[in-house]
C-alpha atoms as a PDB file:
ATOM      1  CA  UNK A   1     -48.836 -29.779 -18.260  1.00  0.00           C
ATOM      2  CA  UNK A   2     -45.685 -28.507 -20.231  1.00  0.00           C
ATOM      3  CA  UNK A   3     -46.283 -24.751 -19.254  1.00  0.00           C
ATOM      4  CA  UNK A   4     -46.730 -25.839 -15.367  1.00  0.00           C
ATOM      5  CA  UNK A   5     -43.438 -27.928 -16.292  1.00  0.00           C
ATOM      6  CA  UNK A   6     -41.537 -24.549 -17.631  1.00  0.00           C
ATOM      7  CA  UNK A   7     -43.007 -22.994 -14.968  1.00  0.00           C
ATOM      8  CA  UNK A   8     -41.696 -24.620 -12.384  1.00  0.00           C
ATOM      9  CA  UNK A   9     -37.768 -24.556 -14.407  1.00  0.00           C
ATOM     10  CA  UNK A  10     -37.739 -20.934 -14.419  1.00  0.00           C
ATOM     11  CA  UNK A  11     -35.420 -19.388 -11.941  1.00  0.00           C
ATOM     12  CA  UNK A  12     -36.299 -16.868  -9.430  1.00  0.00           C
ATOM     13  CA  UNK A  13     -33.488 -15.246 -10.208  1.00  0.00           C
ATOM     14  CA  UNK A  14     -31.090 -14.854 -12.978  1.00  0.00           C
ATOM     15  CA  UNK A  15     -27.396 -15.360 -12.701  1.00  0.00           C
ATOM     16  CA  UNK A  16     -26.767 -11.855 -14.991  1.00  0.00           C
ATOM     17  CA  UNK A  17     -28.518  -8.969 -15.944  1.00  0.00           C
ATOM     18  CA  UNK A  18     -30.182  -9.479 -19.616  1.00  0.00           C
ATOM     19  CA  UNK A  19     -27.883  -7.817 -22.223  1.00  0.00           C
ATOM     20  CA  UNK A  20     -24.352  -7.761 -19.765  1.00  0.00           C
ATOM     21  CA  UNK A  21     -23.314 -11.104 -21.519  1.00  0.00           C
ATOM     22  CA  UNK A  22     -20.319 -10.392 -23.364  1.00  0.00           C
ATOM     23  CA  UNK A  23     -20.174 -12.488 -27.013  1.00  0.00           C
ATOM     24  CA  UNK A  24     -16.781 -11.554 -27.943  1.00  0.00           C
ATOM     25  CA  UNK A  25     -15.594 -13.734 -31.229  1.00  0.00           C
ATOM     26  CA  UNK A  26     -18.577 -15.895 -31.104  1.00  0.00           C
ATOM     27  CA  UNK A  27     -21.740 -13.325 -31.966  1.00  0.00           C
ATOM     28  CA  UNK A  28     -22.119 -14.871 -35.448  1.00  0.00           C
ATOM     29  CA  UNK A  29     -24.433 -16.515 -37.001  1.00  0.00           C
ATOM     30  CA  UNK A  30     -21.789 -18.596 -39.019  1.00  0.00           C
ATOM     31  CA  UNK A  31     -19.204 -20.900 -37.076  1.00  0.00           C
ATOM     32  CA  UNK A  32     -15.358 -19.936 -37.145  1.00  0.00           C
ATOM     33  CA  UNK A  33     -14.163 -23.359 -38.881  1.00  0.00           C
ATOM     34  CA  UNK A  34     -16.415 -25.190 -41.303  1.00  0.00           C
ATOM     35  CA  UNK A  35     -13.446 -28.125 -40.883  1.00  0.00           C
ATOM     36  CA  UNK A  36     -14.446 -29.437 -36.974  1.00  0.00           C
ATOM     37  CA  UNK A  37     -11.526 -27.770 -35.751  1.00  0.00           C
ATOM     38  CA  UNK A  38      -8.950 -29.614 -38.384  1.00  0.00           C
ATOM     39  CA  UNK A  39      -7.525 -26.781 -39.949  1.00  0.00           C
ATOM     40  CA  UNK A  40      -6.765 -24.843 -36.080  1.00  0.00           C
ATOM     41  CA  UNK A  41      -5.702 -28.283 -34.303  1.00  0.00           C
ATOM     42  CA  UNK A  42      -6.877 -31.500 -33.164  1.00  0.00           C
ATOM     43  CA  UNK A  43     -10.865 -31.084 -33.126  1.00  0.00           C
ATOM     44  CA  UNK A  44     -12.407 -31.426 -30.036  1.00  0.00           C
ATOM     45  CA  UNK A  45     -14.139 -34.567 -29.978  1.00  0.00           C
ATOM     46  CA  UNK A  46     -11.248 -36.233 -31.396  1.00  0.00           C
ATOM     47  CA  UNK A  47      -9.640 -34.978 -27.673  1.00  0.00           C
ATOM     48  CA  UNK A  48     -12.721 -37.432 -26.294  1.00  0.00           C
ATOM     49  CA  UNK A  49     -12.095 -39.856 -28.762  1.00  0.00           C
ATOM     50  CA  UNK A  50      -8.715 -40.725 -28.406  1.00  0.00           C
ATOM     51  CA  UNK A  51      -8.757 -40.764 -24.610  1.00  0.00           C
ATOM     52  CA  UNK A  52     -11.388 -43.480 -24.926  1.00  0.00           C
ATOM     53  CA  UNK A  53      -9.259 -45.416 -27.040  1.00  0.00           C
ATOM     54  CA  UNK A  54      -6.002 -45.070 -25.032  1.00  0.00           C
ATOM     55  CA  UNK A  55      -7.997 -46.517 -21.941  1.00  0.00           C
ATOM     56  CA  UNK A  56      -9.193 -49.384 -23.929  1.00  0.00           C
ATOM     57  CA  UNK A  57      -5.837 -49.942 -25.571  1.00  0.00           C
ATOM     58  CA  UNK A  58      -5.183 -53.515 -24.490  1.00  0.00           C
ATOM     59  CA  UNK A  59      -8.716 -54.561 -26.126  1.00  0.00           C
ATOM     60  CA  UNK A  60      -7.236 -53.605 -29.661  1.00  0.00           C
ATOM     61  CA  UNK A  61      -5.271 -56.884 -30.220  1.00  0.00           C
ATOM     62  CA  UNK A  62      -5.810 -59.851 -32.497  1.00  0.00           C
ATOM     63  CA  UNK A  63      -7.752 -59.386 -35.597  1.00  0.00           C
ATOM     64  CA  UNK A  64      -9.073 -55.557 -35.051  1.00  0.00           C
ATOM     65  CA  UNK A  65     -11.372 -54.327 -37.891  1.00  0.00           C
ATOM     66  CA  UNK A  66     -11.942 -50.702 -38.284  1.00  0.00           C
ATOM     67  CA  UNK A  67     -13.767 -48.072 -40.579  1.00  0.00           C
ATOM     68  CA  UNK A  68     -12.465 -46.228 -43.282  1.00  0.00           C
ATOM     69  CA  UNK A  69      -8.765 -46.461 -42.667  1.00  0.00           C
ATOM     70  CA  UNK A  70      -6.634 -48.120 -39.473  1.00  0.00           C
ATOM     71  CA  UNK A  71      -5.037 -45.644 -38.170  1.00  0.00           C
ATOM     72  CA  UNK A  72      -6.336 -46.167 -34.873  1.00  0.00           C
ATOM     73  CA  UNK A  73      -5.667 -49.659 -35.325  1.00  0.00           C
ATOM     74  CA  UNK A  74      -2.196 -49.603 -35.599  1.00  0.00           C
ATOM     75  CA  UNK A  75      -1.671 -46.328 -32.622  1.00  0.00           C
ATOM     76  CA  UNK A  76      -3.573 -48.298 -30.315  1.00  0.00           C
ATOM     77  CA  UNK A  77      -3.018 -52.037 -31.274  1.00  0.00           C
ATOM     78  CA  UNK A  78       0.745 -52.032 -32.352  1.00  0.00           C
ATOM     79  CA  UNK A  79       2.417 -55.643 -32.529  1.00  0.00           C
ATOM     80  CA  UNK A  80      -0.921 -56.586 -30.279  1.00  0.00           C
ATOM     81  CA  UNK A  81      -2.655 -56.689 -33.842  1.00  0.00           C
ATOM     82  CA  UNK A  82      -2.293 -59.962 -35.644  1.00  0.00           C
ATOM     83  CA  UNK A  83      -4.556 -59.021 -38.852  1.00  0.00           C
ATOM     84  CA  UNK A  84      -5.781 -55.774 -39.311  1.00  0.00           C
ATOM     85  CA  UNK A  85      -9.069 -55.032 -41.721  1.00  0.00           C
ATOM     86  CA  UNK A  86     -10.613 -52.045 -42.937  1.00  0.00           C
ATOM     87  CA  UNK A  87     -14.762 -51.779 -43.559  1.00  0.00           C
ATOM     88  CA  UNK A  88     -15.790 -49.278 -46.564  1.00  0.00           C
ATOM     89  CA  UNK A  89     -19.206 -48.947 -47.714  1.00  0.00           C
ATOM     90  CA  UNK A  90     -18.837 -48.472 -51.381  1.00  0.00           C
ATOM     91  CA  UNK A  91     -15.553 -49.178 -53.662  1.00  0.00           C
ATOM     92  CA  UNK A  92     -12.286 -47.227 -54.667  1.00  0.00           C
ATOM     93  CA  UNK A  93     -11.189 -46.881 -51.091  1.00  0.00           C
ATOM     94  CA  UNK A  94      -7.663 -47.888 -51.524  1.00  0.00           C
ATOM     95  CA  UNK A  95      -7.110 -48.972 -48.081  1.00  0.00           C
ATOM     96  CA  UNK A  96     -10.361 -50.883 -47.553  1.00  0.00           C
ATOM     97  CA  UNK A  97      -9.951 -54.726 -47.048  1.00  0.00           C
ATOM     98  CA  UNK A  98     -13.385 -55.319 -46.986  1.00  0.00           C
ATOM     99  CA  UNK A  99     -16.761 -53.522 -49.183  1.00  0.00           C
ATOM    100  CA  UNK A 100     -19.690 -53.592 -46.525  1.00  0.00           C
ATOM    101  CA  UNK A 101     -22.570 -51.976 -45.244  1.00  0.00           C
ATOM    102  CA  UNK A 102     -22.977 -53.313 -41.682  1.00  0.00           C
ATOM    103  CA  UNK A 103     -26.529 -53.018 -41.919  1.00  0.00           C
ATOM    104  CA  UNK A 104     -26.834 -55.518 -44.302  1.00  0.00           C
ATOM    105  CA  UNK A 105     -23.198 -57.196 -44.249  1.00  0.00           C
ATOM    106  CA  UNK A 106     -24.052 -60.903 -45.101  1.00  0.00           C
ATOM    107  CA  UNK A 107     -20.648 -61.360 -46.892  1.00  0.00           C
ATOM    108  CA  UNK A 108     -18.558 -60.891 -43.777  1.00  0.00           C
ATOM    109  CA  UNK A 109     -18.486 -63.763 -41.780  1.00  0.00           C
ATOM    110  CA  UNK A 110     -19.844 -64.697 -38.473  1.00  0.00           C
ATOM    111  CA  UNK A 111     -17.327 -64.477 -35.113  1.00  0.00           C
ATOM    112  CA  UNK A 112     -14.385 -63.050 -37.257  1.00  0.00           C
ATOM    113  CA  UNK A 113     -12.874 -60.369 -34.814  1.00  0.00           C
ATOM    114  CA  UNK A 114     -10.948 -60.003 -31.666  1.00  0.00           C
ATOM    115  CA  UNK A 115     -12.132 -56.236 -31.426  1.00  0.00           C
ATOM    116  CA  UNK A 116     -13.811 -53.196 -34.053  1.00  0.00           C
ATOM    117  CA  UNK A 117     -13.216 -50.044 -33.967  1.00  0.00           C
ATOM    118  CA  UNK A 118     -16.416 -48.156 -34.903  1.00  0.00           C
ATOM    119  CA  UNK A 119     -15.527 -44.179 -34.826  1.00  0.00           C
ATOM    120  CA  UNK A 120     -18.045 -42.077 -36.034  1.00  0.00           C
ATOM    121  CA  UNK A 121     -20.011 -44.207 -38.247  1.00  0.00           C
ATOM    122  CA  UNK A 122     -22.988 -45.232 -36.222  1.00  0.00           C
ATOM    123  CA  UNK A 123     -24.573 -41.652 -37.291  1.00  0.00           C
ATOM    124  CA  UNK A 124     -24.002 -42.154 -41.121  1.00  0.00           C
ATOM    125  CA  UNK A 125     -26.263 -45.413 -41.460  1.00  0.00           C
ATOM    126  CA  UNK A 126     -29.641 -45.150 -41.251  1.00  0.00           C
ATOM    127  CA  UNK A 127     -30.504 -48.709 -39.824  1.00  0.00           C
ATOM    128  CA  UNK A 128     -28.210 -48.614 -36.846  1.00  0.00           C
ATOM    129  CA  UNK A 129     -30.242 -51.660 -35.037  1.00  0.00           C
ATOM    130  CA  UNK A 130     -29.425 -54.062 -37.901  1.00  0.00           C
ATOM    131  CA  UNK A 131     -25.640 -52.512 -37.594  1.00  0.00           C
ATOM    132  CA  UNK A 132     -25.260 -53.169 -34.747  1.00  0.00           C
ATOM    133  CA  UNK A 133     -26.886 -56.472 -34.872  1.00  0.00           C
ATOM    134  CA  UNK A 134     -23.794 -56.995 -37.409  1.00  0.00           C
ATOM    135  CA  UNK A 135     -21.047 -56.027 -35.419  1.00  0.00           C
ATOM    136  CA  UNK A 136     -22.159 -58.705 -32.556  1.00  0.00           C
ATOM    137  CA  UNK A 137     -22.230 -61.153 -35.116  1.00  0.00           C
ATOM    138  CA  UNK A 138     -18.797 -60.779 -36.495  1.00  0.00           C
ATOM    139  CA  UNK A 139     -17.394 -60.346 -33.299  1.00  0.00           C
ATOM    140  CA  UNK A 140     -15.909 -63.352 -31.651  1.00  0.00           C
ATOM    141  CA  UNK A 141     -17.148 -64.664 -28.632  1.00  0.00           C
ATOM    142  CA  UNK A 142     -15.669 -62.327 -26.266  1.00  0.00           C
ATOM    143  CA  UNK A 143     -14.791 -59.402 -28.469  1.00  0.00           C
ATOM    144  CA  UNK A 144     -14.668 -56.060 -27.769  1.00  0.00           C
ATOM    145  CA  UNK A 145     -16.426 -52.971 -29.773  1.00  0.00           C
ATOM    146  CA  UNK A 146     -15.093 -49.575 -29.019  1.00  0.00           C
ATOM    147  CA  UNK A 147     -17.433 -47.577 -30.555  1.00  0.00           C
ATOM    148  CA  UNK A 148     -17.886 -43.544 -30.288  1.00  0.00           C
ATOM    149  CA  UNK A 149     -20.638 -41.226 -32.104  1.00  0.00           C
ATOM    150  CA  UNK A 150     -21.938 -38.001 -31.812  1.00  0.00           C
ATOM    151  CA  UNK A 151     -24.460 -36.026 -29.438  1.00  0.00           C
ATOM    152  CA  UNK A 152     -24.075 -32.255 -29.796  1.00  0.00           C
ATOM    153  CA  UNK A 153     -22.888 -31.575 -33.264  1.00  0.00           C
ATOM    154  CA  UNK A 154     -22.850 -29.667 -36.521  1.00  0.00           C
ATOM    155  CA  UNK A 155     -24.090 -32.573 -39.328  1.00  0.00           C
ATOM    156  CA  UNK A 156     -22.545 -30.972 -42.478  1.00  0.00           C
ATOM    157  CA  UNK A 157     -19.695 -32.490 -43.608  1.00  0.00           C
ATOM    158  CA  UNK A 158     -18.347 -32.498 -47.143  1.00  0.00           C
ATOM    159  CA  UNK A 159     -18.056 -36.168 -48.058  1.00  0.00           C
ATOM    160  CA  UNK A 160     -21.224 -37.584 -45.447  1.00  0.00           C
ATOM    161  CA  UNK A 161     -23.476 -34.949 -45.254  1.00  0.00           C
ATOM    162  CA  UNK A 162     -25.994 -36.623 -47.610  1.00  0.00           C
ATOM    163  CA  UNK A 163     -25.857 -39.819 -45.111  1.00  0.00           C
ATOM    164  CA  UNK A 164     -26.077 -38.049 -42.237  1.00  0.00           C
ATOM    165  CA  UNK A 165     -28.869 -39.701 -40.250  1.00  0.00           C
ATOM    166  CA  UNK A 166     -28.659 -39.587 -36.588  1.00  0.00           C
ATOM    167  CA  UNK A 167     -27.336 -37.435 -33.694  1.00  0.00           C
ATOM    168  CA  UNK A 168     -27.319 -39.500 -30.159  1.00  0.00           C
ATOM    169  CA  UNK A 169     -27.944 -39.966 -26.415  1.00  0.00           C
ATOM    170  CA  UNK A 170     -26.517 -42.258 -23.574  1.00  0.00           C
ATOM    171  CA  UNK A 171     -30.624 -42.975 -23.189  1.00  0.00           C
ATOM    172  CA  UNK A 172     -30.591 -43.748 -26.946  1.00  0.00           C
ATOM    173  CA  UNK A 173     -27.198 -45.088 -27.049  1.00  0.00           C
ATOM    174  CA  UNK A 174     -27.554 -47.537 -23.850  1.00  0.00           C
ATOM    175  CA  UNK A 175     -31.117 -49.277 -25.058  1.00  0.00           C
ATOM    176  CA  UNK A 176     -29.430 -49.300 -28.883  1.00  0.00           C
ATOM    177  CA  UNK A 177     -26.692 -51.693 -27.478  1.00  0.00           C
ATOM    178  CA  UNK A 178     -28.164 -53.266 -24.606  1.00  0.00           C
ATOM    179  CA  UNK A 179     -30.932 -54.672 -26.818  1.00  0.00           C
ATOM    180  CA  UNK A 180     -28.200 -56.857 -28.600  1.00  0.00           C
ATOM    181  CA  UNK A 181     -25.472 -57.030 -26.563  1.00  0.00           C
ATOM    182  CA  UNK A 182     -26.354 -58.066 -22.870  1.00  0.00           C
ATOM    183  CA  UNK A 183     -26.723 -55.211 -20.353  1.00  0.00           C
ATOM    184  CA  UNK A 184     -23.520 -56.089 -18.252  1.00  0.00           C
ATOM    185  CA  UNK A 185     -21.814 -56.112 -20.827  1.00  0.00           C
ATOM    186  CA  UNK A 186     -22.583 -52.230 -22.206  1.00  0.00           C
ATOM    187  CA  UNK A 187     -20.656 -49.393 -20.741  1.00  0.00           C
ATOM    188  CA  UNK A 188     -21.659 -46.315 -21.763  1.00  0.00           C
ATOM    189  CA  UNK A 189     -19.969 -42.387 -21.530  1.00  0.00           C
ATOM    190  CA  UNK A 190     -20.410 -39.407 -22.215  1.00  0.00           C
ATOM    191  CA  UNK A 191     -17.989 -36.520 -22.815  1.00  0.00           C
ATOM    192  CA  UNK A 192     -18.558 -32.515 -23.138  1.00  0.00           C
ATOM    193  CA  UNK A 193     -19.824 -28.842 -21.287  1.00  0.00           C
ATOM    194  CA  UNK A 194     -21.658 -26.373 -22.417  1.00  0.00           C
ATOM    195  CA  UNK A 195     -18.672 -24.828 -23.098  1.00  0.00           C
ATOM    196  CA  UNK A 196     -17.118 -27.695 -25.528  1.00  0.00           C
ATOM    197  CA  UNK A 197     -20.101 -27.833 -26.907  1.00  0.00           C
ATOM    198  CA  UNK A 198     -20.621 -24.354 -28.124  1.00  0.00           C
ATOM    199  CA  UNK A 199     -16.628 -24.688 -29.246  1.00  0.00           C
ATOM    200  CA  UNK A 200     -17.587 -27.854 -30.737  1.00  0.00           C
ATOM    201  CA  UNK A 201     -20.204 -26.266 -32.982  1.00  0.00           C
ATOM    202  CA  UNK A 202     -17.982 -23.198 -34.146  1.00  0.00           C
ATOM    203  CA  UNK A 203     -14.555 -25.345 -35.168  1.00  0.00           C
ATOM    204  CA  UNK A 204     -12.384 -24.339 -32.819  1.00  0.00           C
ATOM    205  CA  UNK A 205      -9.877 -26.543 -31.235  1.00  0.00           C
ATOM    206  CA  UNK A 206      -8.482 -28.587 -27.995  1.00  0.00           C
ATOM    207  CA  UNK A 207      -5.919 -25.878 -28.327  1.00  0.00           C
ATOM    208  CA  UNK A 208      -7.831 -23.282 -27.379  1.00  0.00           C
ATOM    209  CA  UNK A 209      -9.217 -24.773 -24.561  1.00  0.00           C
ATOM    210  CA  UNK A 210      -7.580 -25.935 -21.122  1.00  0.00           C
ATOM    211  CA  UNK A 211      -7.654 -29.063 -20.076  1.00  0.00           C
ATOM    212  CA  UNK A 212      -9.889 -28.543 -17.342  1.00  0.00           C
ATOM    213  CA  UNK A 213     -12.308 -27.137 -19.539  1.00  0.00           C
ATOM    214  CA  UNK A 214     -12.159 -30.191 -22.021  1.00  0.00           C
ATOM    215  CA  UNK A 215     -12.792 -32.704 -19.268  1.00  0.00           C
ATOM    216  CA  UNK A 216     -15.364 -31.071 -16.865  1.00  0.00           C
ATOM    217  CA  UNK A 217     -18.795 -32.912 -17.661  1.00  0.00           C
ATOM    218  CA  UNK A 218     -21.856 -31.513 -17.799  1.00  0.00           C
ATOM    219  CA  UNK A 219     -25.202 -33.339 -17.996  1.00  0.00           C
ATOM    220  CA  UNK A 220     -26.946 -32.650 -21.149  1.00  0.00           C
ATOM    221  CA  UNK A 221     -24.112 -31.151 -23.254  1.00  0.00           C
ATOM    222  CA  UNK A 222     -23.011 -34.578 -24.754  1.00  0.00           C
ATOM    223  CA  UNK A 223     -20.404 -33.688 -27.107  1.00  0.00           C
ATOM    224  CA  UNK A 224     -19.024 -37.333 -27.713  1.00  0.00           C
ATOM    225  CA  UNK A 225     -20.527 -40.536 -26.781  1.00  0.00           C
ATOM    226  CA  UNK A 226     -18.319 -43.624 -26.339  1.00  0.00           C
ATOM    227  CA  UNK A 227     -20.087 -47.434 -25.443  1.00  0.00           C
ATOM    228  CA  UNK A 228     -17.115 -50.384 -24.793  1.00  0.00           C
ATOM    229  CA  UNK A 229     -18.868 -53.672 -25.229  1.00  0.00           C
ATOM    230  CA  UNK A 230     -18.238 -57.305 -25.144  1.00  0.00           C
ATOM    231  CA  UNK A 231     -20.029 -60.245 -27.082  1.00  0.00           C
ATOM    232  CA  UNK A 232     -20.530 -62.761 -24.388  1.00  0.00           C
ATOM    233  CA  UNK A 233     -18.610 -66.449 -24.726  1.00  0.00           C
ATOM    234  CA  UNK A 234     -22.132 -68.097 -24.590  1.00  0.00           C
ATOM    235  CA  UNK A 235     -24.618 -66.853 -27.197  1.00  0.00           C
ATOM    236  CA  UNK A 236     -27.346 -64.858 -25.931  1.00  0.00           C
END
């Protein structure tokens, strides 16, 4: 079955002659940046990122809780933002307001927030249905999570490498959400090329690439994966 499947993918004909592709910079078997673009610009899903956010900006009001730091909170939210909270999952964060790990986050209570920012997290815990269990639960009725996560990506990082657990889909991403939030409710993107995602994987940055380039889609080269989600005013 598979090799009458790959048999019936193959092209007649190829696009190029075998050997006349031209590599340039990127024949190497180690990427340019080991810093996801930091250190050359603004890294490229961060360009994915923070359009999501700036679409969603009027959902980041009222009590907003976000990971790590709010920086997001307080770019996207401004005076919208009556209380603003930050989740860390172990101590000497400085600017963490709450000590949590959402998949098992009993101390935080239920229908707390008007909105939570969830960027880049969902890949670092390893029980992602009982986190996001916890994020409808602390959400208030009607609350909005603006949540983004890897597809296509290195998973070495410095400070989360060790807790890196998960790379995603929109299939995998769609029936994560839609088993706990209702399926109206879930909107699901996805962001990247072939192109992003090969510039993705070496470090470079939105910089270097045009802005037609960043925002041309391409089935199957998820870069960045966004789902905007509401907890419904009736419980489910």
């Amino acid at each position: 079955m598979v090799k009458q499947w790959l048999r019936g993918r193959r092209p007649d004909k190829y696009n190029s002659t075998v050997g006349e592709v031209h590599f340039g910079s990127l024949r190497r078997v180690t990427p340019i940046s080991r810093e996801w673009g930091f250190d050359r610009g603004l890294p490229i899903d961060r360009y994915y990122i923070e359009n999501f956010l700036e679409r969603y900006t009027a959902d980041v009001q009222g009590r907003v809780l976000e990971i790590g730091d709010n920086s997001y909170t307080r770019r996207f939210g401004g005076t919208r933002v009556i209380m603003s909270d930050v989740l860390h999952v172990t101590e000497g964060n400085p600017k963490a307001t709450i000590i949590a790990d959402l998949s098992s986050a009993d101390s935080i209570s239920s229908n707390t927030f008007d909105c939570v920012i969830l960027v880049q997290t969902l890949q670092l815990i390893y029980d992602v249905r009982e986190a996001v269990k916890t994020i409808y639960r602390i959400l208030k009725p009607g609350g909005v999570l603006l949540a983004t996560f890897p597809g296509i990506s290195q998973t070495y990082d410095q400070e989360w490498s060790d807790s890196w657990c998960w790379s995603f889909t929109t299939v995998s991403a769609r029936r994560l959400f839609e088993e706990v939030f209702s399926t109206p409710n879930v909107k699901i993107e996805a962001f990247g090329n072939v192109l992003t995602a090969i510039s993705f994987l070496h470090g470079l940055a939105v910089q270097e690439l045009s802005r037609e380039e960043l925002d041309y889609y391409e089935p199957g080269y998820e870069v960045t994966i966004t789902v905007k989600t509401v907890k419904p005013h009736v419980s489910l």
